[in-house]
N, C-alpha and C. Protein backbone atom coordinates (compact mmCIF):
# COMPACT_ATOMS: atom_id res chain seq x y z
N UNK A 1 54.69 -34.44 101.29
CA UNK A 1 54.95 -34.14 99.89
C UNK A 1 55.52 -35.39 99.22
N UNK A 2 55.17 -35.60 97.88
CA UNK A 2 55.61 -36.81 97.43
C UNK A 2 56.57 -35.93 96.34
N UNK A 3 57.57 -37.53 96.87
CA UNK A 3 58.86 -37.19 95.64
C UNK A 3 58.31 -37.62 94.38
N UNK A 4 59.58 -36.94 92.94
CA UNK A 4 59.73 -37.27 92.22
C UNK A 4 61.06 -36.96 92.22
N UNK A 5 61.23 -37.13 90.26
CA UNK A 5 62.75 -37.71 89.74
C UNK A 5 62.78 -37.43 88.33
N UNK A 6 63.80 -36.68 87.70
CA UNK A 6 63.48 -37.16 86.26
C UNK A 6 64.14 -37.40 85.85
N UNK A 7 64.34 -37.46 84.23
CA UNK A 7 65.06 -38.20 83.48
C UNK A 7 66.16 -37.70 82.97
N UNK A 8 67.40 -37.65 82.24
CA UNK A 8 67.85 -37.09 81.35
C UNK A 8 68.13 -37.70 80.02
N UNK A 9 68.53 -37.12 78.93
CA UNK A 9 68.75 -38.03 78.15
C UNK A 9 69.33 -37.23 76.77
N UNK A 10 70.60 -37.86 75.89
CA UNK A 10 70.95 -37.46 74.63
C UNK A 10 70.42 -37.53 73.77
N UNK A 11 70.28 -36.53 72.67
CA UNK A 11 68.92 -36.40 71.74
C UNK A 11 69.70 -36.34 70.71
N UNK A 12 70.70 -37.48 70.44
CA UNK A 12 71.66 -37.73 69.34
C UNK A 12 71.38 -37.73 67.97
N UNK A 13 71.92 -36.60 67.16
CA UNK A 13 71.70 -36.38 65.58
C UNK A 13 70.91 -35.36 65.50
N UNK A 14 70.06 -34.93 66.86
CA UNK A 14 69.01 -34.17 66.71
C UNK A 14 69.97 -32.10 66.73
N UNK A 15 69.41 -31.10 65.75
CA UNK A 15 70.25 -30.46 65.93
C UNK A 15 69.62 -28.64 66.67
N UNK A 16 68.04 -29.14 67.01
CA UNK A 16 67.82 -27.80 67.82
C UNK A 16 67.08 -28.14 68.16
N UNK A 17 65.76 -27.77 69.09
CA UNK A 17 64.28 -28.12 69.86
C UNK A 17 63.43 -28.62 68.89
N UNK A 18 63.55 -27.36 67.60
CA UNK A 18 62.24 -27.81 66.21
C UNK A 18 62.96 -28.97 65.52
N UNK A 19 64.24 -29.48 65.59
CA UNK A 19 64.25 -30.90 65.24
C UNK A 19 63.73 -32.14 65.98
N UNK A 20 63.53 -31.48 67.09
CA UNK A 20 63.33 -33.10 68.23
C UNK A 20 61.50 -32.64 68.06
N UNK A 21 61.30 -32.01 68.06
CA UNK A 21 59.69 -31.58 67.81
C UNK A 21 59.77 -32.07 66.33
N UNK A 22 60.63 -32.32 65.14
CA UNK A 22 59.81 -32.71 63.90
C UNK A 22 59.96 -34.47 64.21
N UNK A 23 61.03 -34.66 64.67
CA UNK A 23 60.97 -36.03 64.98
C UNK A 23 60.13 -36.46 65.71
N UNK A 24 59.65 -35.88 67.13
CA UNK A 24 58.17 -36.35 67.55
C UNK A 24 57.05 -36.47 66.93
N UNK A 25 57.22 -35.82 65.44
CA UNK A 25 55.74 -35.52 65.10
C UNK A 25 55.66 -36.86 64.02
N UNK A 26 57.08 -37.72 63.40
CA UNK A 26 56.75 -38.70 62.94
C UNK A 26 55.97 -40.17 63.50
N UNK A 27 55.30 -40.75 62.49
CA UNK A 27 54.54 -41.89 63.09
C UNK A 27 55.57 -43.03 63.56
N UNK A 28 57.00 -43.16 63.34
CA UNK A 28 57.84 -44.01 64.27
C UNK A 28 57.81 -43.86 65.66
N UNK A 29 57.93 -42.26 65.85
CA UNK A 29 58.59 -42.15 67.07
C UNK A 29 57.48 -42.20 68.33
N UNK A 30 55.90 -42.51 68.14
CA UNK A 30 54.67 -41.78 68.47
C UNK A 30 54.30 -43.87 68.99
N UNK A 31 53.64 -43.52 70.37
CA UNK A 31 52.58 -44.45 70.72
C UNK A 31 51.43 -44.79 70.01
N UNK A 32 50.77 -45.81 70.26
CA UNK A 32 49.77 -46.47 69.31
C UNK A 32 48.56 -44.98 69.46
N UNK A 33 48.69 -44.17 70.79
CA UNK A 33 47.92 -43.13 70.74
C UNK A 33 48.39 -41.96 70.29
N UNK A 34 49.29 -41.74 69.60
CA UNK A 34 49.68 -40.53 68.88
C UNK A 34 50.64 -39.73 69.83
N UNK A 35 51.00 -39.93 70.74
CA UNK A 35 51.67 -39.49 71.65
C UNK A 35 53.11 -39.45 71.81
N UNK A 36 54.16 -38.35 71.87
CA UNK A 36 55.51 -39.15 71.00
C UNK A 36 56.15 -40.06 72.49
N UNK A 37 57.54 -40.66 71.97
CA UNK A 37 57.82 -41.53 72.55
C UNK A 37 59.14 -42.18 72.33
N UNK A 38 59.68 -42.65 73.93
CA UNK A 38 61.39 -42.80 73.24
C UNK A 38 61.88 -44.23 74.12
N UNK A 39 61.93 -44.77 73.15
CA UNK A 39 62.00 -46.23 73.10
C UNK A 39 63.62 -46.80 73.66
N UNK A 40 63.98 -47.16 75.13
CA UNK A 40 64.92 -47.39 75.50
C UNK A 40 65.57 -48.75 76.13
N UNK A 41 66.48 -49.48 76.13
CA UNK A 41 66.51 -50.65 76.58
C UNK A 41 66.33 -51.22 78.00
N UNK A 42 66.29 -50.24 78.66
CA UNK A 42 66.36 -50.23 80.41
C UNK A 42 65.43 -50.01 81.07
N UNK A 43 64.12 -50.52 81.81
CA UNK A 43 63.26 -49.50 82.35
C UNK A 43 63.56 -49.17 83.93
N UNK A 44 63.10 -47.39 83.82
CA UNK A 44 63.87 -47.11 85.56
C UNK A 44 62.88 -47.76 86.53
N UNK A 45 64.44 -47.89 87.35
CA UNK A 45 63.95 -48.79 88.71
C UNK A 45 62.79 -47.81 89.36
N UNK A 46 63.29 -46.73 89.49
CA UNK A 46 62.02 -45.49 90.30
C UNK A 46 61.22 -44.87 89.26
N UNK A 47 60.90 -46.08 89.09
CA UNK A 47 59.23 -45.62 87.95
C UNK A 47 58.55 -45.14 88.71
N UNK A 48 58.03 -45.40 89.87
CA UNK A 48 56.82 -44.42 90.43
C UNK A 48 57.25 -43.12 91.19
N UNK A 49 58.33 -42.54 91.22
CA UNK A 49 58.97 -41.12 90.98
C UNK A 49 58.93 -40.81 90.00
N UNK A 50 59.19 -41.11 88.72
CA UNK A 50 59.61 -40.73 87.59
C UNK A 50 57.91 -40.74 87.26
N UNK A 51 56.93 -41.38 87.33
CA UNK A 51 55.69 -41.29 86.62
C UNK A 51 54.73 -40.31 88.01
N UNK A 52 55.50 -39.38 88.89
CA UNK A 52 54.98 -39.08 90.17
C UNK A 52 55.19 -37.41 89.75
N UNK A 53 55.63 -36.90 88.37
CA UNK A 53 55.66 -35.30 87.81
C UNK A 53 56.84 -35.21 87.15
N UNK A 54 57.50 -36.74 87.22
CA UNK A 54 58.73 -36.00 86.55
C UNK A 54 58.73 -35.52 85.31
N UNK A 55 60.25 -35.11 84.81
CA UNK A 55 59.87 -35.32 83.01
C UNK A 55 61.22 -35.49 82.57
N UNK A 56 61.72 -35.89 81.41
CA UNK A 56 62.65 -35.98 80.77
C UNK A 56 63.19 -34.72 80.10
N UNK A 57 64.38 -34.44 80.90
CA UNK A 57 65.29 -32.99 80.04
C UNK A 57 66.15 -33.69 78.80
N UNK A 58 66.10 -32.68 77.66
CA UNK A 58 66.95 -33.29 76.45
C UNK A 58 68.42 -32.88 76.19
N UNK A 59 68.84 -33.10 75.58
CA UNK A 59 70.34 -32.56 75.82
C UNK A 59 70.63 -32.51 74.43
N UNK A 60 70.49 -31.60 73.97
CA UNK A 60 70.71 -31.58 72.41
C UNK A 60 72.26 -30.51 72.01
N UNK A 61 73.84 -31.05 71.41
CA UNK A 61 74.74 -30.92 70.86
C UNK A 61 75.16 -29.98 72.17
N UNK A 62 75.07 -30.87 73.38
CA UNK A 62 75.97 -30.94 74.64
C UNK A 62 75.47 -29.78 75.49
N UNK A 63 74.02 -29.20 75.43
CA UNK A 63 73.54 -28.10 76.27
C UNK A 63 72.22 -28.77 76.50
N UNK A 64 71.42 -29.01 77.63
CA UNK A 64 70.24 -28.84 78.00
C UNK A 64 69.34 -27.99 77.77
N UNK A 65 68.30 -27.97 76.73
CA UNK A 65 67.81 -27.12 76.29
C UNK A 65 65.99 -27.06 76.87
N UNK A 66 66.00 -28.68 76.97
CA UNK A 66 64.34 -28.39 76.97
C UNK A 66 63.67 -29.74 78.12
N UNK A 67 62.42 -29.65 77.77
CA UNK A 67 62.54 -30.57 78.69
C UNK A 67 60.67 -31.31 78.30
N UNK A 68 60.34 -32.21 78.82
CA UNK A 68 59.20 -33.13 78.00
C UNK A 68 58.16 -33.91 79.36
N UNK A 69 57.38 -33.34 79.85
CA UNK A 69 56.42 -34.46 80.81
C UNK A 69 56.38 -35.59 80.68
N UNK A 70 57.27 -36.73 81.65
CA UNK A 70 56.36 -38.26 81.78
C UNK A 70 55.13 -39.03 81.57
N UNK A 71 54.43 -39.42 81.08
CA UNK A 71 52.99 -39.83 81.03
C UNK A 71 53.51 -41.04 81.57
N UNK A 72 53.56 -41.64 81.17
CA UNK A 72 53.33 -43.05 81.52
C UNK A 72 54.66 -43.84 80.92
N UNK A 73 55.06 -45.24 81.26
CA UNK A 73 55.84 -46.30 80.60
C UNK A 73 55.42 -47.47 80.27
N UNK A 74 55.71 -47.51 79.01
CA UNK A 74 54.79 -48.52 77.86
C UNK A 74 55.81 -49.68 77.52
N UNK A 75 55.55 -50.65 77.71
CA UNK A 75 56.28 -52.01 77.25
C UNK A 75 56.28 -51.82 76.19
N UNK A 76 57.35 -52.25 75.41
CA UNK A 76 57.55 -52.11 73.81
C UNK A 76 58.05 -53.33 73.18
N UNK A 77 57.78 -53.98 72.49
CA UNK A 77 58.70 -55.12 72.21
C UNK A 77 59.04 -54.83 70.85
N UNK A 78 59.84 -55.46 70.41
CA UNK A 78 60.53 -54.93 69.43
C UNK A 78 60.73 -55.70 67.91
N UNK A 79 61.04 -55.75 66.81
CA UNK A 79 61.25 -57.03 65.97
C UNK A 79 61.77 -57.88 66.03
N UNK A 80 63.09 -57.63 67.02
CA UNK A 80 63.68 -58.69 67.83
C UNK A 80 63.26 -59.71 68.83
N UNK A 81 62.23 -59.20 69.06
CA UNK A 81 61.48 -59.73 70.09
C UNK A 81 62.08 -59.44 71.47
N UNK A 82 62.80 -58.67 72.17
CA UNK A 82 63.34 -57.80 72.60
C UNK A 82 62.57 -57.13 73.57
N UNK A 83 62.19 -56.88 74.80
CA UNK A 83 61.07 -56.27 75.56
C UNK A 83 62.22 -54.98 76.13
N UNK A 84 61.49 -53.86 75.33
CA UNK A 84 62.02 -52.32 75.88
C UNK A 84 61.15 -51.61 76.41
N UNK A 85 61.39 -50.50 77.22
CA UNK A 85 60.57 -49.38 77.90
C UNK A 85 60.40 -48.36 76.51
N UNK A 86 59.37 -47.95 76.76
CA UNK A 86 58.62 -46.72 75.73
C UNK A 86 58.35 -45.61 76.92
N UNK A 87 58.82 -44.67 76.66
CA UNK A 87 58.96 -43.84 77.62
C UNK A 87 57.99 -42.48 76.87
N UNK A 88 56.61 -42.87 77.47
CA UNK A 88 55.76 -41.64 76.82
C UNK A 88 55.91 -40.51 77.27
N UNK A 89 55.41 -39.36 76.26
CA UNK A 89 55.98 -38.30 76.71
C UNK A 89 54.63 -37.33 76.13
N UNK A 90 54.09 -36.16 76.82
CA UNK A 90 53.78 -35.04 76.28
C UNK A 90 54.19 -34.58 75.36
N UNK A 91 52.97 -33.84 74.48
CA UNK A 91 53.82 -33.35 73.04
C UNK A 91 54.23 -31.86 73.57
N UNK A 92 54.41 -31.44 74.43
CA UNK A 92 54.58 -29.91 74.84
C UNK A 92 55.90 -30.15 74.85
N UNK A 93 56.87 -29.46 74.40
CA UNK A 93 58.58 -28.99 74.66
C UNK A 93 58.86 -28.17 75.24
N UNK A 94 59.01 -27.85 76.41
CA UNK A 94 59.30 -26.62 77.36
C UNK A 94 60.68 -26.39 77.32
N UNK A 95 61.52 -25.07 76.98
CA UNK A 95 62.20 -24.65 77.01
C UNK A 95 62.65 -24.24 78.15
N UNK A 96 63.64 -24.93 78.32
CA UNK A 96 64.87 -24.31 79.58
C UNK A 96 65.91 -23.50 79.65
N UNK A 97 66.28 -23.29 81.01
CA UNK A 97 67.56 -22.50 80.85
C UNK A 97 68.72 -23.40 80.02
N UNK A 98 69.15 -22.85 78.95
CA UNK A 98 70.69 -23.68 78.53
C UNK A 98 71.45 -24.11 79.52
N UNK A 99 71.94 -25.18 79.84
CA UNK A 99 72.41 -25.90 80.67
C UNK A 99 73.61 -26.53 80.41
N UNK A 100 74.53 -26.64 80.29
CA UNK A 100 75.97 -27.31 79.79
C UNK A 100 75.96 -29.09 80.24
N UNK A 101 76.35 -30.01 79.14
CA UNK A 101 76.20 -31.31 79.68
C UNK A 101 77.10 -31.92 79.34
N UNK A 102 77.75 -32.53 79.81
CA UNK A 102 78.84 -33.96 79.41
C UNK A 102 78.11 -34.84 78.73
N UNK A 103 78.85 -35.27 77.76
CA UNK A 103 77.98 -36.75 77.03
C UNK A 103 78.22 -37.87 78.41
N UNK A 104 77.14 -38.57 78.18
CA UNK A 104 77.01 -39.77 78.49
C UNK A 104 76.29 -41.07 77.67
N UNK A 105 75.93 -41.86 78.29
CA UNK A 105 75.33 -43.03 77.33
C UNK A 105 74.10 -44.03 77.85
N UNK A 106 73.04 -43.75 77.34
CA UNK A 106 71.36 -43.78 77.69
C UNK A 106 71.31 -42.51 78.78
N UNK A 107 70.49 -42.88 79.47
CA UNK A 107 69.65 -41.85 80.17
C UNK A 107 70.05 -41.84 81.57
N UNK A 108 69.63 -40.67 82.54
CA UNK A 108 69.89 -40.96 83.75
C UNK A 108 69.38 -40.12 84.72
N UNK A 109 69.19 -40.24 86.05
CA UNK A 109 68.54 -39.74 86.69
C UNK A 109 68.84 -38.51 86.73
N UNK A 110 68.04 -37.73 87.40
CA UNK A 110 68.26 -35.94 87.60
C UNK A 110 67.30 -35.20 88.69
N UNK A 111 68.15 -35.05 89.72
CA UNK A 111 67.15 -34.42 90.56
C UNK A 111 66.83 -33.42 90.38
N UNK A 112 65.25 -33.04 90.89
CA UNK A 112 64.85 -31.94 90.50
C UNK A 112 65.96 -30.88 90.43
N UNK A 113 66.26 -31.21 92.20
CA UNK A 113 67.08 -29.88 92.42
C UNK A 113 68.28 -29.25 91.56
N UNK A 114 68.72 -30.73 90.97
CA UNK A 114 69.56 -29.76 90.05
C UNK A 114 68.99 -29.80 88.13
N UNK A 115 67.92 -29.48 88.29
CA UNK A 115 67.37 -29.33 87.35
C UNK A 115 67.21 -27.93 86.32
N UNK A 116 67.71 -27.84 85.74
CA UNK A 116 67.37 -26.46 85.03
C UNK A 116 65.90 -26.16 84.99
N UNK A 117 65.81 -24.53 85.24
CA UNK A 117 65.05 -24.02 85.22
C UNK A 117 64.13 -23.58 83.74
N UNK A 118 62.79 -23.79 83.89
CA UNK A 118 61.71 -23.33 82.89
C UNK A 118 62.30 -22.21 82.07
N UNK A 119 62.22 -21.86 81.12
CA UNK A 119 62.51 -20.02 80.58
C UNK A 119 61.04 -19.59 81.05
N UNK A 120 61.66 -18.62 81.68
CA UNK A 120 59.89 -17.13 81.67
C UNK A 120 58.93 -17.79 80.47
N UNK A 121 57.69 -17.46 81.00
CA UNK A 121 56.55 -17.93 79.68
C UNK A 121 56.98 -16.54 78.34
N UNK A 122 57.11 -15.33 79.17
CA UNK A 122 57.56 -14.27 77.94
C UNK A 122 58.74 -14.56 76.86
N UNK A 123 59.61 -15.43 77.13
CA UNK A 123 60.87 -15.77 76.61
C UNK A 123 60.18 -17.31 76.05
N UNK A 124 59.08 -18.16 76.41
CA UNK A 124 59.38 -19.37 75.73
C UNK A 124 59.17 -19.36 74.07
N UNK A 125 58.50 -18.03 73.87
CA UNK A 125 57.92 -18.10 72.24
C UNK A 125 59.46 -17.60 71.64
N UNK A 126 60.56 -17.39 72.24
CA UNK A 126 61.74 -16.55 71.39
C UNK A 126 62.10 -17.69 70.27
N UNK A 127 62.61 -17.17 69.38
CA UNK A 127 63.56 -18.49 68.90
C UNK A 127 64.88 -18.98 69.21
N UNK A 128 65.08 -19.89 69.05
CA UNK A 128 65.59 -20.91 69.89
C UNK A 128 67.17 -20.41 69.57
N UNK A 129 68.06 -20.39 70.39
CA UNK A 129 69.68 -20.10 70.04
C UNK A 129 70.33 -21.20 69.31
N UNK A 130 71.31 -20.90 68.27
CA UNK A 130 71.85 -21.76 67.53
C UNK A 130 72.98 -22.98 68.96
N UNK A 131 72.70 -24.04 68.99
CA UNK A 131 73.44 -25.00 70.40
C UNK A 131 74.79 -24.37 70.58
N UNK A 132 75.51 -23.83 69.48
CA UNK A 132 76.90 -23.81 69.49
C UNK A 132 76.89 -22.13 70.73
N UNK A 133 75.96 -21.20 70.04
CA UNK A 133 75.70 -20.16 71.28
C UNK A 133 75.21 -20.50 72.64
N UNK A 134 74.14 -21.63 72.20
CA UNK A 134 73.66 -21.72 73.72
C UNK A 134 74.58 -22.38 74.68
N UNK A 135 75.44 -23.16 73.92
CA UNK A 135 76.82 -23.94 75.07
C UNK A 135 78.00 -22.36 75.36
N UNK A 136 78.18 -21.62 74.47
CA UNK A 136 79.24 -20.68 74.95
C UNK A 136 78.34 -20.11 75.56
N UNK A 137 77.24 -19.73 75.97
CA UNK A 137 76.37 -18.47 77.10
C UNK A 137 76.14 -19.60 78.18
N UNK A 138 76.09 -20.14 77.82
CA UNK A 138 76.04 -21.34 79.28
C UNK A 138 77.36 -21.87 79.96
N UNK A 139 78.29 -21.71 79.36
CA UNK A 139 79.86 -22.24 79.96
C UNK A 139 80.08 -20.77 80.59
N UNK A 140 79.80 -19.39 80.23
CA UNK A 140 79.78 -18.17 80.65
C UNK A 140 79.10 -17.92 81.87
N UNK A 141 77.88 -18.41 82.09
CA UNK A 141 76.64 -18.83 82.96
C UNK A 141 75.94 -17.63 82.47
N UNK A 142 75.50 -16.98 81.48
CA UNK A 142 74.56 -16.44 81.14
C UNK A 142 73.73 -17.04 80.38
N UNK A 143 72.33 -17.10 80.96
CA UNK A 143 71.57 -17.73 80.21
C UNK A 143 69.95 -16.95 80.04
């Protein structure tokens, strides 16, 4: 069986799933192929885990909410001239179990295993809990 690895990462300013979904859908945030994309200063050392199924979970106003497929990592350079990782991503947002998170600062690894779980496909169409509920049902562990 081959490993993977994924990502995590703060989805700062962003304030529910359909915000980080309207921000994907602008032409900043999107690869030269329309594909969205999150432009970071570091590229991971275990790129070929991370491009081997992982995906990037988001962490939006301190709960883990969702989570985004790896495609690929795109050199980005910048106006600075500046060489960053572009961290492509599927436009699908899969909803997770609410997850409780400590801030941190950029991104960081996450093993599967302790990865939050998918929501049921019956539960992914619900609408989405206001963060401030989904962190008190998640500090509760109901999720």
């Amino acid at each position: 069986m081959t490993k993977f690895i994924h990502l995590i990462k703060l989805s700062v300013g962003t304030e529910d799933v359909a915000d980080l979904a309207a921000w994907h859908a602008t032409k900043r945030a999107q690869s030269d192929d329309g594909l969205p994309r999150h432009v970071t200063r570091m590229w991971p050392k275990r790129e070929a885990e991370v491009l081997n199924g992982g995906s990037i979970y988001w962490v939006i106003k301190g709960v883990i909410v969702c989570r985004q497929r790896v495609l690929r990592l795109d050199e980005y350079l910048g106006g600075d001239g500046i060489s960053r990782c572009a961290i492509v991503l599927d436009h699908d947002l899969i909803r997770v179990e609410p997850t409780l998170k400590r801030p941190f600062q950029g991104w960081r690894y996450l093993d599967p295993a302790d990865a939050p779980r998918d929501l049921a496909k019956a539960r992914a169409g619900e609408d989405a809990l206001p963060p401030s509920l989904s962190a008190a049902l998640a500090e509760l562990g109901v999720r």
